[in-house]
PDB file of N, CA and C in Angstrom:
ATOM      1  N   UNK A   1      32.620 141.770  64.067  1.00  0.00           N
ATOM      2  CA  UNK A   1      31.938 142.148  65.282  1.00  0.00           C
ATOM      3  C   UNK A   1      31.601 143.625  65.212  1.00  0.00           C
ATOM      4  N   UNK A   2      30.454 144.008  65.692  1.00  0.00           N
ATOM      5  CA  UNK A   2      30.331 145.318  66.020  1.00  0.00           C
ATOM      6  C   UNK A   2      29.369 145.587  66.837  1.00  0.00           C
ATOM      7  N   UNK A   3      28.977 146.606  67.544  1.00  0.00           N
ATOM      8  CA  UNK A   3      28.576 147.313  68.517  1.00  0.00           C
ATOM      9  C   UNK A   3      27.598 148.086  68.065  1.00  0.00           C
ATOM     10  N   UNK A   4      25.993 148.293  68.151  1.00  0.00           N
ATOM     11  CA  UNK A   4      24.699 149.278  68.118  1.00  0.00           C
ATOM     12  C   UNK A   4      25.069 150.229  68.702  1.00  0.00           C
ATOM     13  N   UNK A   5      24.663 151.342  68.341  1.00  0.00           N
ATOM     14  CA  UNK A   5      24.772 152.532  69.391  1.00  0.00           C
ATOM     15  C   UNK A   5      23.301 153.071  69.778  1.00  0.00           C
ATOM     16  N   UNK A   6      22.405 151.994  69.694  1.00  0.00           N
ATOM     17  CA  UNK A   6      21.219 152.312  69.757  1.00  0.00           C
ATOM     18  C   UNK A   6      20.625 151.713  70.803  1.00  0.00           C
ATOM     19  N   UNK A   7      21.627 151.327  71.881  1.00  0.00           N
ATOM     20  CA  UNK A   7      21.442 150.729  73.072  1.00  0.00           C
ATOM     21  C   UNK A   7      22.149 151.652  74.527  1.00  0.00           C
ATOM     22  N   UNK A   8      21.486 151.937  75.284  1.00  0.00           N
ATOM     23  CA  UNK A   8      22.366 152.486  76.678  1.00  0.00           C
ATOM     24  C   UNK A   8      23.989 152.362  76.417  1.00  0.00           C
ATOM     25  N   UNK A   9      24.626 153.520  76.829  1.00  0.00           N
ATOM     26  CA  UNK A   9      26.257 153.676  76.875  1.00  0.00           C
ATOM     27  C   UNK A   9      26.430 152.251  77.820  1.00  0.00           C
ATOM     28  N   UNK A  10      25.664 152.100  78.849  1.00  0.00           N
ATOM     29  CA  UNK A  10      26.606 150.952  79.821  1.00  0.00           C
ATOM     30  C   UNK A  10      26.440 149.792  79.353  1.00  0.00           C
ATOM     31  N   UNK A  11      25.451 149.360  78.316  1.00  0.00           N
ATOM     32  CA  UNK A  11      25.373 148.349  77.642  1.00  0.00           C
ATOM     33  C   UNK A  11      26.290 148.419  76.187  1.00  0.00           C
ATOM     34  N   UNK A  12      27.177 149.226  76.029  1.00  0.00           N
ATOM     35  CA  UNK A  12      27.991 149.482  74.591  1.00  0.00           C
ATOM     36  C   UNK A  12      29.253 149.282  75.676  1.00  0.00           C
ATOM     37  N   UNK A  13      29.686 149.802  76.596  1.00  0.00           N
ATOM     38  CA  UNK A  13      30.272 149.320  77.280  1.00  0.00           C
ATOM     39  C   UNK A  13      31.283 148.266  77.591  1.00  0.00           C
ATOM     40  N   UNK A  14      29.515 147.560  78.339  1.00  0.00           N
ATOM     41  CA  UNK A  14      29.809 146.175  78.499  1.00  0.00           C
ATOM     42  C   UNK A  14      30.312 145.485  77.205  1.00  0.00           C
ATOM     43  N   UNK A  15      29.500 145.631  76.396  1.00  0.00           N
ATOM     44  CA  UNK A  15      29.827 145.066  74.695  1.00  0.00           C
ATOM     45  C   UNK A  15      31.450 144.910  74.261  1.00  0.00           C
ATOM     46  N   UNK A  16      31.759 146.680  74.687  1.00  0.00           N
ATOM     47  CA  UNK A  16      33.380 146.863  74.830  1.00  0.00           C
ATOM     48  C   UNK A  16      34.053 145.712  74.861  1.00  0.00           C
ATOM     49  N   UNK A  17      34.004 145.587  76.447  1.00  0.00           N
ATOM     50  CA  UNK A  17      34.761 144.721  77.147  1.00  0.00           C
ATOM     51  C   UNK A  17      34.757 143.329  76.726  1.00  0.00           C
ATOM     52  N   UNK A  18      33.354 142.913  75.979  1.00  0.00           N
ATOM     53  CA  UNK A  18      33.291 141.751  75.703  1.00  0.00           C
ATOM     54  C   UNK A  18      34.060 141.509  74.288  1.00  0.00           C
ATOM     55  N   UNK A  19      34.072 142.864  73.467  1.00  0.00           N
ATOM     56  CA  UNK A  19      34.907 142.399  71.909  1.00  0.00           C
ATOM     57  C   UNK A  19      36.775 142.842  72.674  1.00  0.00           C
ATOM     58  N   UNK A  20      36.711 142.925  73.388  1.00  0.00           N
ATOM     59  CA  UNK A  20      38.766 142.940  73.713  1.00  0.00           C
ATOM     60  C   UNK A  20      39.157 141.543  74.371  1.00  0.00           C
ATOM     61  N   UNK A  21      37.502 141.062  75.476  1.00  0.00           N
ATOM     62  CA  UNK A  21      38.062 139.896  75.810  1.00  0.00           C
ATOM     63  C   UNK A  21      37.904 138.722  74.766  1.00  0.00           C
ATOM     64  N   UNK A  22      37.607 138.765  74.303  1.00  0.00           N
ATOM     65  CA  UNK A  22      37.143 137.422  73.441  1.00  0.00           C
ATOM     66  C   UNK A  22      38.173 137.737  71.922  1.00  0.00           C
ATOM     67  N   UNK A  23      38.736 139.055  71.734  1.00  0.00           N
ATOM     68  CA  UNK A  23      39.718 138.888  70.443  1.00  0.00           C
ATOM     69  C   UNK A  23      40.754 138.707  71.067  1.00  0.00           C
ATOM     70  N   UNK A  24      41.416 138.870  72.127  1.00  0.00           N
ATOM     71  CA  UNK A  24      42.762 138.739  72.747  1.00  0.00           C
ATOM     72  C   UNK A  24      43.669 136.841  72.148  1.00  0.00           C
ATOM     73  N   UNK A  25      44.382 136.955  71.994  1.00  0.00           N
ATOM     74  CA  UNK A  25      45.054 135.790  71.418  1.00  0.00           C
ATOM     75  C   UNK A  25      44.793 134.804  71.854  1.00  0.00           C
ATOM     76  N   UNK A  26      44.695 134.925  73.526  1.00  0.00           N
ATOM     77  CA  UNK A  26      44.979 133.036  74.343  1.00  0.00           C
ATOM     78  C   UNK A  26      43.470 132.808  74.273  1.00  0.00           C
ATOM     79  N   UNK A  27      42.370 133.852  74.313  1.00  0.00           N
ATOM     80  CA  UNK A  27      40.983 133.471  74.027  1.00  0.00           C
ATOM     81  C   UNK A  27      40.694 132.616  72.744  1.00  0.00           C
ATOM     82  N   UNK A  28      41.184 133.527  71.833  1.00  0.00           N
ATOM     83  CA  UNK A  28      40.973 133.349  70.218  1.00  0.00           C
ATOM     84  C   UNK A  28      41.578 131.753  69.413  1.00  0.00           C
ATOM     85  N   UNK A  29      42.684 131.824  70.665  1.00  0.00           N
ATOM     86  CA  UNK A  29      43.243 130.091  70.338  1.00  0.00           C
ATOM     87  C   UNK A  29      42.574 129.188  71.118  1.00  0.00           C
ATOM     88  N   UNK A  30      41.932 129.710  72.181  1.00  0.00           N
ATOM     89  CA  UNK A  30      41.544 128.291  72.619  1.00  0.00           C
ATOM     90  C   UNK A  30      40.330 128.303  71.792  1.00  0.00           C
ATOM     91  N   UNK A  31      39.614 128.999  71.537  1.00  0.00           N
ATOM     92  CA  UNK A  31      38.114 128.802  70.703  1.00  0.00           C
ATOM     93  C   UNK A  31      38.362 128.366  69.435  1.00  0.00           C
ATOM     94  N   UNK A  32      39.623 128.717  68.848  1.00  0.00           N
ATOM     95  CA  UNK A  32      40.013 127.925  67.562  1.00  0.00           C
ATOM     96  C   UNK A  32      40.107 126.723  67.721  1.00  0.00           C
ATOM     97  N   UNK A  33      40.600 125.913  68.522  1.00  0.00           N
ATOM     98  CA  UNK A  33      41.101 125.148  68.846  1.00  0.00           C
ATOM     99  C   UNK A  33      40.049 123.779  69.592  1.00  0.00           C
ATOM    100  N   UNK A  34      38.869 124.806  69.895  1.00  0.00           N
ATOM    101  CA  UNK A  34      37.877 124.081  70.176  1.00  0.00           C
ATOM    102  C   UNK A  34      36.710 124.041  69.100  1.00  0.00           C
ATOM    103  N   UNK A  35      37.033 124.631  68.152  1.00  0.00           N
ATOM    104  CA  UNK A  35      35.729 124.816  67.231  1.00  0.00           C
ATOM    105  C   UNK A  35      36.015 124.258  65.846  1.00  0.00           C
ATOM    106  N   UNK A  36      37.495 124.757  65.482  1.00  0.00           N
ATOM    107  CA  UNK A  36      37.848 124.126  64.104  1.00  0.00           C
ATOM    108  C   UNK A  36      37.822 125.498  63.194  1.00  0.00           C
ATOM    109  N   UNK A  37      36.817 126.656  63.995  1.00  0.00           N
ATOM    110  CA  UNK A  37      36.952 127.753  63.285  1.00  0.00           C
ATOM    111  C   UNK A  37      38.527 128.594  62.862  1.00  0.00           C
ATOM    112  N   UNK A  38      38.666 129.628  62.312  1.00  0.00           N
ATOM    113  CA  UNK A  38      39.865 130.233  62.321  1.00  0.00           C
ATOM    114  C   UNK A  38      40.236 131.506  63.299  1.00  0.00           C
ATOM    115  N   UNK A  39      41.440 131.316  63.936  1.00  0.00           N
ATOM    116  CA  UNK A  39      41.277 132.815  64.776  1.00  0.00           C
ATOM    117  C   UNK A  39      41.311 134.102  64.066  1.00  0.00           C
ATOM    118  N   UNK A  40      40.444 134.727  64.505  1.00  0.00           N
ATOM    119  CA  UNK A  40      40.462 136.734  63.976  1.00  0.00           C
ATOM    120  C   UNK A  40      41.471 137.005  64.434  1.00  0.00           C
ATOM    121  N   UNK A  41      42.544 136.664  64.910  1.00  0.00           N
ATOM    122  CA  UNK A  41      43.641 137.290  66.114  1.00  0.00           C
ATOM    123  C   UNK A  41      44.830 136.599  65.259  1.00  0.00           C
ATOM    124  N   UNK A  42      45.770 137.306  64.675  1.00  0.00           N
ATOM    125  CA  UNK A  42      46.842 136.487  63.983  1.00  0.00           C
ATOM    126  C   UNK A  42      47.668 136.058  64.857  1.00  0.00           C
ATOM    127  N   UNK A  43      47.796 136.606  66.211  1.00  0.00           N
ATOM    128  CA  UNK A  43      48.825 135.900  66.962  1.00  0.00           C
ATOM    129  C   UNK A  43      48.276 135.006  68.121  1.00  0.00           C
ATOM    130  N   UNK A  44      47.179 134.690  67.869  1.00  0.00           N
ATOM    131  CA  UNK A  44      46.569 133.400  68.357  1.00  0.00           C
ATOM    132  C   UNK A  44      47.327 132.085  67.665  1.00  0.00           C
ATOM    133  N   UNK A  45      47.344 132.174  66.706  1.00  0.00           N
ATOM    134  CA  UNK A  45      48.741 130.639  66.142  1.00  0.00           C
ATOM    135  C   UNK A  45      49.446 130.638  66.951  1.00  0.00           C
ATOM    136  N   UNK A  46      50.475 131.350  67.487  1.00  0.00           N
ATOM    137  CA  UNK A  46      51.741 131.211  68.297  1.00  0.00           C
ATOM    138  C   UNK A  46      51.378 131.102  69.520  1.00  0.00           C
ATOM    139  N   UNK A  47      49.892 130.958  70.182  1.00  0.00           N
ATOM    140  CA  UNK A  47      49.474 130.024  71.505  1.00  0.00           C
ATOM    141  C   UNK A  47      49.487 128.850  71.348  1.00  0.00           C
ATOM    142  N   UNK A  48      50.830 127.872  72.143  1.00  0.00           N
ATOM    143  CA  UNK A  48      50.296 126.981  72.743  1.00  0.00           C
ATOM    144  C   UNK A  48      49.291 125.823  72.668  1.00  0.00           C
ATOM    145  N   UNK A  49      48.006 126.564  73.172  1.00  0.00           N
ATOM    146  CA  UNK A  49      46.931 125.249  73.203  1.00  0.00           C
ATOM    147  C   UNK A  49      46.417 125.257  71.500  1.00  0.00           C
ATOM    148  N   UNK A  50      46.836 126.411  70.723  1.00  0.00           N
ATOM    149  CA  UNK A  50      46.614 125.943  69.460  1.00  0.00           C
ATOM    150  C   UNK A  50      47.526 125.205  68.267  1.00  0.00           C
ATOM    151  N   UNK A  51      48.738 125.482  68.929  1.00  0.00           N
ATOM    152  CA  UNK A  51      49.615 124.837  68.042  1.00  0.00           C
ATOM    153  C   UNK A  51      50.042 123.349  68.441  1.00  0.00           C
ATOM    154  N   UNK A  52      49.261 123.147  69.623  1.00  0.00           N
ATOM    155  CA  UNK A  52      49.341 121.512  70.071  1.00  0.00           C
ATOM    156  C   UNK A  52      47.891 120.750  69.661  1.00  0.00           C
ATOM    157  N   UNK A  53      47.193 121.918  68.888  1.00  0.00           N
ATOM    158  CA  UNK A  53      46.137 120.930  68.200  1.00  0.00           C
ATOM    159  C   UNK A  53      46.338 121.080  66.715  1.00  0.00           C
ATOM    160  N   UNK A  54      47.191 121.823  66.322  1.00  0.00           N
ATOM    161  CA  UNK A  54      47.526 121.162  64.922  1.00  0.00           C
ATOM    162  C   UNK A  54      48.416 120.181  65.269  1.00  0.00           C
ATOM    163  N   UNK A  55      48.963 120.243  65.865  1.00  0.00           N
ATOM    164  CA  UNK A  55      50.189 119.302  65.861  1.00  0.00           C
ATOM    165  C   UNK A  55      49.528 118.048  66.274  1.00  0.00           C
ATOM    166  N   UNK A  56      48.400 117.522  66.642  1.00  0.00           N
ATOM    167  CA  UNK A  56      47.544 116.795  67.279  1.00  0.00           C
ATOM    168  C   UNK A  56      46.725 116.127  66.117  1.00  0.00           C
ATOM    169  N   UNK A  57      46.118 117.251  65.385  1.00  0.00           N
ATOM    170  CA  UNK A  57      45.344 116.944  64.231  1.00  0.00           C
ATOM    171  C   UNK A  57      46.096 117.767  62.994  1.00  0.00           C
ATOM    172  N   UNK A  58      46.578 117.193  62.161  1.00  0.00           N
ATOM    173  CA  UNK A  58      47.222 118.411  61.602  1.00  0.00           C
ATOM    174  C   UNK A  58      46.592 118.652  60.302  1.00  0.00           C
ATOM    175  N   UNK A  59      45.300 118.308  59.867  1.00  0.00           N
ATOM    176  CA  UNK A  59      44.447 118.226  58.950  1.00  0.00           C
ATOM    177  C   UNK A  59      43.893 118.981  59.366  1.00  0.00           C
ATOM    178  N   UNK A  60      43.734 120.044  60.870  1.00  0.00           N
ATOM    179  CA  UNK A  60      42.760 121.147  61.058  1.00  0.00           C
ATOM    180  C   UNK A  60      43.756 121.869  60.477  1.00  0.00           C
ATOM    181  N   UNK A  61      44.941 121.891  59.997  1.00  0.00           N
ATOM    182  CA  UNK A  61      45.477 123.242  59.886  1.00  0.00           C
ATOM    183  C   UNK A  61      45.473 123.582  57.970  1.00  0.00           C
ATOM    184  N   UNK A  62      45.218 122.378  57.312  1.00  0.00           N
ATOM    185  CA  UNK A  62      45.019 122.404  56.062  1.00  0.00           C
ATOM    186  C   UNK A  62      44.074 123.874  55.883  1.00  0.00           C
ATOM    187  N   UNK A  63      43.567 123.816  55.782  1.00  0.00           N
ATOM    188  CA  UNK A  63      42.426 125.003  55.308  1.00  0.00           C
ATOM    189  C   UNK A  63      43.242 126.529  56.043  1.00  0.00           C
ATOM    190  N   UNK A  64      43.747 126.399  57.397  1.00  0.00           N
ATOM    191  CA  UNK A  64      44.658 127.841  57.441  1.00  0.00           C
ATOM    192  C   UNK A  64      45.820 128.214  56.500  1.00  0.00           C
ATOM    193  N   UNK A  65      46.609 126.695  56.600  1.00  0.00           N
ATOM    194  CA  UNK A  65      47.885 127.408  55.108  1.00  0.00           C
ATOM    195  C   UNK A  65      47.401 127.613  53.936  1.00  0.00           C
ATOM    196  N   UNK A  66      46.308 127.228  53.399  1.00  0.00           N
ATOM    197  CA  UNK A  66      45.562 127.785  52.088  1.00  0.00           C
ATOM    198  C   UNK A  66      45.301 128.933  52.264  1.00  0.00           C
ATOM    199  N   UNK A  67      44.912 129.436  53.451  1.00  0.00           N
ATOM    200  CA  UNK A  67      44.120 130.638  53.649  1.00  0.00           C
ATOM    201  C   UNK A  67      45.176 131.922  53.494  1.00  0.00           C
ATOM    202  N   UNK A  68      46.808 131.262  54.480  1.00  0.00           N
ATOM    203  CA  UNK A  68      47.668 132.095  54.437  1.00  0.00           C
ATOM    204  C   UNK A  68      48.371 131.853  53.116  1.00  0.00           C
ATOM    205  N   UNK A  69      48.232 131.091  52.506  1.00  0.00           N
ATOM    206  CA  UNK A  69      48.964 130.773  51.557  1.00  0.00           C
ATOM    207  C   UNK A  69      48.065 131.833  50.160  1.00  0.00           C
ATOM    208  N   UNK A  70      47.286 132.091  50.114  1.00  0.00           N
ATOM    209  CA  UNK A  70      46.217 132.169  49.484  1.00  0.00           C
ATOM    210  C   UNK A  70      47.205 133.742  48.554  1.00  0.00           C
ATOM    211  N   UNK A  71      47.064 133.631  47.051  1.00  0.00           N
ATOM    212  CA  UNK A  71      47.585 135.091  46.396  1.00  0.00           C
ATOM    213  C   UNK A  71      46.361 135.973  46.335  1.00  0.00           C
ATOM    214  N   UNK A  72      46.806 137.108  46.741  1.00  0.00           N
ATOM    215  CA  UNK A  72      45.439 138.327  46.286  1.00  0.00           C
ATOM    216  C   UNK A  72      45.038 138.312  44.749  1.00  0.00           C
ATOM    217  N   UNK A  73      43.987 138.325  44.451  1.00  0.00           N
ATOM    218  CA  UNK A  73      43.556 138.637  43.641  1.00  0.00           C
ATOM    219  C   UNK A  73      41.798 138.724  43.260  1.00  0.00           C
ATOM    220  N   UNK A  74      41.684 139.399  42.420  1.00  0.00           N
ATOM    221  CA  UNK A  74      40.016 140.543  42.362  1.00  0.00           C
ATOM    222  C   UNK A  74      39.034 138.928  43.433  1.00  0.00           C
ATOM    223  N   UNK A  75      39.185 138.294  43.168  1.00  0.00           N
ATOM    224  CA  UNK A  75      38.240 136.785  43.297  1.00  0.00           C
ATOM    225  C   UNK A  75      38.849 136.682  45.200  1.00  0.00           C
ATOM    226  N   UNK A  76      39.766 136.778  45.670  1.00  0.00           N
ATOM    227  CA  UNK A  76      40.192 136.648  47.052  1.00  0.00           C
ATOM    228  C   UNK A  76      40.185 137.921  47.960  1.00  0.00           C
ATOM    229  N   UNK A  77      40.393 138.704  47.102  1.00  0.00           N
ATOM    230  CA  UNK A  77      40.500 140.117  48.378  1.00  0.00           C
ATOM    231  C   UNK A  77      39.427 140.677  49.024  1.00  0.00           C
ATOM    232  N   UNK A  78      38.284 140.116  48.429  1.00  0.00           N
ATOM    233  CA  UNK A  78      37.288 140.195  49.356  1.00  0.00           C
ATOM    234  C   UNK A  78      36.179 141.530  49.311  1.00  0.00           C
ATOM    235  N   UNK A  79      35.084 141.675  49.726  1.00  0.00           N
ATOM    236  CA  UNK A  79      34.289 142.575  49.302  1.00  0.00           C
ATOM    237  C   UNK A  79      34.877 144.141  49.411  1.00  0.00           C
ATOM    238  N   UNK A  80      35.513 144.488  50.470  1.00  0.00           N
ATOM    239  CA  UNK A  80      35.765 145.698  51.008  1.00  0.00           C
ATOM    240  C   UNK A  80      37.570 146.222  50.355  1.00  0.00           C
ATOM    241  N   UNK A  81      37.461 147.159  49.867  1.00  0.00           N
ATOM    242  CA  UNK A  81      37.930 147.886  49.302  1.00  0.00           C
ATOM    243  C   UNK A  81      38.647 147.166  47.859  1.00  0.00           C
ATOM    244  N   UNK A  82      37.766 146.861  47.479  1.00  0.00           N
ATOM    245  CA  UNK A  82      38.763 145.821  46.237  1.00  0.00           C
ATOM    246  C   UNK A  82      39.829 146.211  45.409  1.00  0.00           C
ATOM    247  N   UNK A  83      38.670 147.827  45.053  1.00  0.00           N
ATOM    248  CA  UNK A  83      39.855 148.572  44.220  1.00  0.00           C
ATOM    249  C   UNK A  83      41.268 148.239  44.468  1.00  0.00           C
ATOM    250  N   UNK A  84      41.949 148.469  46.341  1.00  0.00           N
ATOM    251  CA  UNK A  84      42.749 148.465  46.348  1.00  0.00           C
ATOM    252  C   UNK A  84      43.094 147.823  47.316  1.00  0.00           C
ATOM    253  N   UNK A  85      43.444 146.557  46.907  1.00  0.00           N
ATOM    254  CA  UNK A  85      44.350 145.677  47.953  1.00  0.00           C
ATOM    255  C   UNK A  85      45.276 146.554  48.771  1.00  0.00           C
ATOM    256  N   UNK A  86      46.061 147.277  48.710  1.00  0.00           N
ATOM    257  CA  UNK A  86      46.874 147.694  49.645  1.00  0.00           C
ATOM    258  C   UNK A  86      46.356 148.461  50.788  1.00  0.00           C
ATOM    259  N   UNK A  87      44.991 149.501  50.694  1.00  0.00           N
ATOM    260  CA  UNK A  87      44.031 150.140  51.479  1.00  0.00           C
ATOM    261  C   UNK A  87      43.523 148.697  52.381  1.00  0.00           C
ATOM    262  N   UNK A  88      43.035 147.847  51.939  1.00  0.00           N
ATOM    263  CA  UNK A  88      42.679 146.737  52.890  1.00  0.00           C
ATOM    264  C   UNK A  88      43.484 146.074  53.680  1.00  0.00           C
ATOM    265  N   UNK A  89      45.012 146.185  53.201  1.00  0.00           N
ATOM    266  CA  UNK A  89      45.493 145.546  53.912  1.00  0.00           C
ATOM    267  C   UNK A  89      46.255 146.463  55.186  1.00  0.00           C
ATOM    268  N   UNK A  90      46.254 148.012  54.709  1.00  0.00           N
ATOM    269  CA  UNK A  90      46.338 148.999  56.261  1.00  0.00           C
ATOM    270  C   UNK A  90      44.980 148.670  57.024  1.00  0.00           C
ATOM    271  N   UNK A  91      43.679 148.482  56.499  1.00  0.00           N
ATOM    272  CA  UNK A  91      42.746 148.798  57.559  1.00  0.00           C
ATOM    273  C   UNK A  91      42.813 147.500  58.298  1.00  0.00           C
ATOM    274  N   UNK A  92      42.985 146.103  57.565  1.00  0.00           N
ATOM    275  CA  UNK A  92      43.388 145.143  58.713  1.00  0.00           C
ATOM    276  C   UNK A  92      44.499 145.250  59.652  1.00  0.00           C
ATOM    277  N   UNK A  93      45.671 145.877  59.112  1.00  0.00           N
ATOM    278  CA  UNK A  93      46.391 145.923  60.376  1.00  0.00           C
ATOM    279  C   UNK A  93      45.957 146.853  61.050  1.00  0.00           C
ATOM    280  N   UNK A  94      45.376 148.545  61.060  1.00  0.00           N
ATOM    281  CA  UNK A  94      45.221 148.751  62.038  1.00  0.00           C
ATOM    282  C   UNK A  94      44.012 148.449  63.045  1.00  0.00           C
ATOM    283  N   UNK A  95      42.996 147.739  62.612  1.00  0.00           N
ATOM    284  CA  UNK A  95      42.223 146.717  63.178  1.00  0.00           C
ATOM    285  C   UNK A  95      42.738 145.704  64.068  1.00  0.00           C
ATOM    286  N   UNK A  96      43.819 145.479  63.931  1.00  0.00           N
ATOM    287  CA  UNK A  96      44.797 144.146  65.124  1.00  0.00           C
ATOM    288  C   UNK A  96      45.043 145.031  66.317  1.00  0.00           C
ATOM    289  N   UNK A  97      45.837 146.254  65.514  1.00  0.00           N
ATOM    290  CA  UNK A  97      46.289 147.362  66.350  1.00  0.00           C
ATOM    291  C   UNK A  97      45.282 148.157  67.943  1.00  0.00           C
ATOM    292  N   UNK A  98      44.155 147.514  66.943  1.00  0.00           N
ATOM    293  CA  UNK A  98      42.827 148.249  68.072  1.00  0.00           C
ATOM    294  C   UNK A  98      42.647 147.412  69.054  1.00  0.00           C
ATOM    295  N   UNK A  99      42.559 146.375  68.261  1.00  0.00           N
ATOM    296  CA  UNK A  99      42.355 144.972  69.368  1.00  0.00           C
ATOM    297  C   UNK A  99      43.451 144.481  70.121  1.00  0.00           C
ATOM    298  N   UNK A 100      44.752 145.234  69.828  1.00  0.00           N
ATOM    299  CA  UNK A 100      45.752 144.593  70.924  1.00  0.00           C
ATOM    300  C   UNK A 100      45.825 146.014  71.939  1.00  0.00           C
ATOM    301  N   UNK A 101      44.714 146.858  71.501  1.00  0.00           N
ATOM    302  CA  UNK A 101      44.485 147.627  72.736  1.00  0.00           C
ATOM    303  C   UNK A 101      45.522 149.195  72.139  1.00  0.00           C
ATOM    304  N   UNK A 102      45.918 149.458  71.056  1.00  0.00           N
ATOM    305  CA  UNK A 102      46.164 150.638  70.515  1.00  0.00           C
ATOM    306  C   UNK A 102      45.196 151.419  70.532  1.00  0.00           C
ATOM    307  N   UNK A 103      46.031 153.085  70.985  1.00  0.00           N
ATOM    308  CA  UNK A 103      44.666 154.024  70.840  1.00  0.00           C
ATOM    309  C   UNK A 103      44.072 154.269  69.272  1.00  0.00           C
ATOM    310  N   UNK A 104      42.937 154.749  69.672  1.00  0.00           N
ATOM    311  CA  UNK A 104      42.152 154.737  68.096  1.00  0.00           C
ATOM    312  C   UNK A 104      42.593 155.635  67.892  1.00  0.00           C
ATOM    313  N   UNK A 105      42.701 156.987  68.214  1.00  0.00           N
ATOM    314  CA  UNK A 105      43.146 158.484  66.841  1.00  0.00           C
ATOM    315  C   UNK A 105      44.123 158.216  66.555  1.00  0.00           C
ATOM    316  N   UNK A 106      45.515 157.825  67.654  1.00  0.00           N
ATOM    317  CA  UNK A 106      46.287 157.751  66.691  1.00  0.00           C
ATOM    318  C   UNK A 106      46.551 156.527  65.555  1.00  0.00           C
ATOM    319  N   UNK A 107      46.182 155.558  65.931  1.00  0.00           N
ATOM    320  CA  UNK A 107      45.610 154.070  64.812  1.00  0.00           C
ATOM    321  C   UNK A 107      44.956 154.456  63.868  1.00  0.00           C
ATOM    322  N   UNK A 108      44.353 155.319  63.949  1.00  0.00           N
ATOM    323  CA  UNK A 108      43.314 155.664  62.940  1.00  0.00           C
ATOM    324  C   UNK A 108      44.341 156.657  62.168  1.00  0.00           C
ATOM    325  N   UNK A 109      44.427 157.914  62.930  1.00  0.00           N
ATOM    326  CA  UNK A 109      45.462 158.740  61.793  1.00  0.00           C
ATOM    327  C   UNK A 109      46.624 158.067  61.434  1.00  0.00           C
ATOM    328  N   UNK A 110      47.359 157.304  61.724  1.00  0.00           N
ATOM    329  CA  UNK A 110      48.443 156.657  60.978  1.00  0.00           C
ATOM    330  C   UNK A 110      47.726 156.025  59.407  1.00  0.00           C
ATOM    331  N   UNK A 111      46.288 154.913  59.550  1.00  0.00           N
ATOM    332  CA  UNK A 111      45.965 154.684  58.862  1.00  0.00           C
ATOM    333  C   UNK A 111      45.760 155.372  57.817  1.00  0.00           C
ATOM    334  N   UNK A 112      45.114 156.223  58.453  1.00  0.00           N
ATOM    335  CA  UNK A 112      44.712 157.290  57.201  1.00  0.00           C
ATOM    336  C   UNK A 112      45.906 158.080  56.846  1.00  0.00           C
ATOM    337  N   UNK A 113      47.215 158.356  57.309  1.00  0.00           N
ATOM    338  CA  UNK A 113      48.533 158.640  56.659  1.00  0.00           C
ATOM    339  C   UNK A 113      48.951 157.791  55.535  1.00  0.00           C
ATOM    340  N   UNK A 114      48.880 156.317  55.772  1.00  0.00           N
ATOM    341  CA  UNK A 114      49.162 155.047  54.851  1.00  0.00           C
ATOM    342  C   UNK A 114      48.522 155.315  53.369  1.00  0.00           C
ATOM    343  N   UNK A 115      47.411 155.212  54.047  1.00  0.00           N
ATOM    344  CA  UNK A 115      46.411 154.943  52.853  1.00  0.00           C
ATOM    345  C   UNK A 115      46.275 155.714  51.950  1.00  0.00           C
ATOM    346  N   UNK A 116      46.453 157.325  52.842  1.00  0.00           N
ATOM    347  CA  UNK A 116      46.909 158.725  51.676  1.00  0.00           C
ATOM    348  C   UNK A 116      48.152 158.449  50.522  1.00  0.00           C
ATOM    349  N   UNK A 117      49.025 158.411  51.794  1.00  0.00           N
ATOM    350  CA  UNK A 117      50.407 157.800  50.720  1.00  0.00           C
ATOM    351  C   UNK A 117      50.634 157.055  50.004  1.00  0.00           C
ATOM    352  N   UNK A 118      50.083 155.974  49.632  1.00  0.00           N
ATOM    353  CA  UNK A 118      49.606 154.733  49.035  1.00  0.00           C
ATOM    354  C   UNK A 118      48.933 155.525  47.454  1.00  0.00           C
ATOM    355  N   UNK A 119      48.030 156.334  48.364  1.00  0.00           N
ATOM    356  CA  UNK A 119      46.895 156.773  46.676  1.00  0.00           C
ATOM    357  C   UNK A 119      47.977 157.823  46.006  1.00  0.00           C
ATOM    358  N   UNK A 120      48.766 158.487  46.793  1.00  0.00           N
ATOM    359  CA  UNK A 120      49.545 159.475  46.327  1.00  0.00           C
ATOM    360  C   UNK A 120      50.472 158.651  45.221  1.00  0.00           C
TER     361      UNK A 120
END
């Protein structure tokens, strides 16, 4: 998801509000849950209305334990930062961090503490 900045502040805004409500967990599980898609929200699994539709269908959940199950490597880790699996895997967590409503400088400078220390 992301946001233009080439539109009115009250329309980036609104946008805001619309990427916190719609990543929040009990959102993210019920739309999983209605779509078959996977949640962006890792703690959308531990809702409820989603773990009573694996448990319901439990062939939707095949393709998530592969996914979690899945080993890193050059072919899985995906376009963005390949070099280094461990850099990708700070910027996803502090990406959760944003979306469960953490402030950004300091989310961000921790990240960028990690990721220093990491290359160090």
């Amino acid at each position: 998801m992301w946001i233009t900045n080439q539109v009115p502040k009250e329309k980036r805004d609104a946008a805001w509000e619309f990427v916190k409500f719609v990543t929040k967990s009990d959102i993210q599980a019920e739309w999983a849950a209605s779509t078959g898609y996977f949640p962006i929200t890792p703690d959308a699994y531990d809702e409820d209305v989603l773990k009573k539709k694996y448990d319901e269908y439990p062939q939707y959940k095949v393709a998530v334990d592969q996914l979690q199950n899945t080993k890193v490597s050059p072919a899985t880790q995906g376009p963005l930062t390949t070099v280094m699996p461990e850099a990708r895997k700070i910027i996803e967590s502090a990406l959760g961090e944003l979306y469960d409503g953490g402030d950004p400088k300091q989310v961000l400078d921790n990240a960028a503490k990690k990721i220093t220390d990491t290359l160090k």
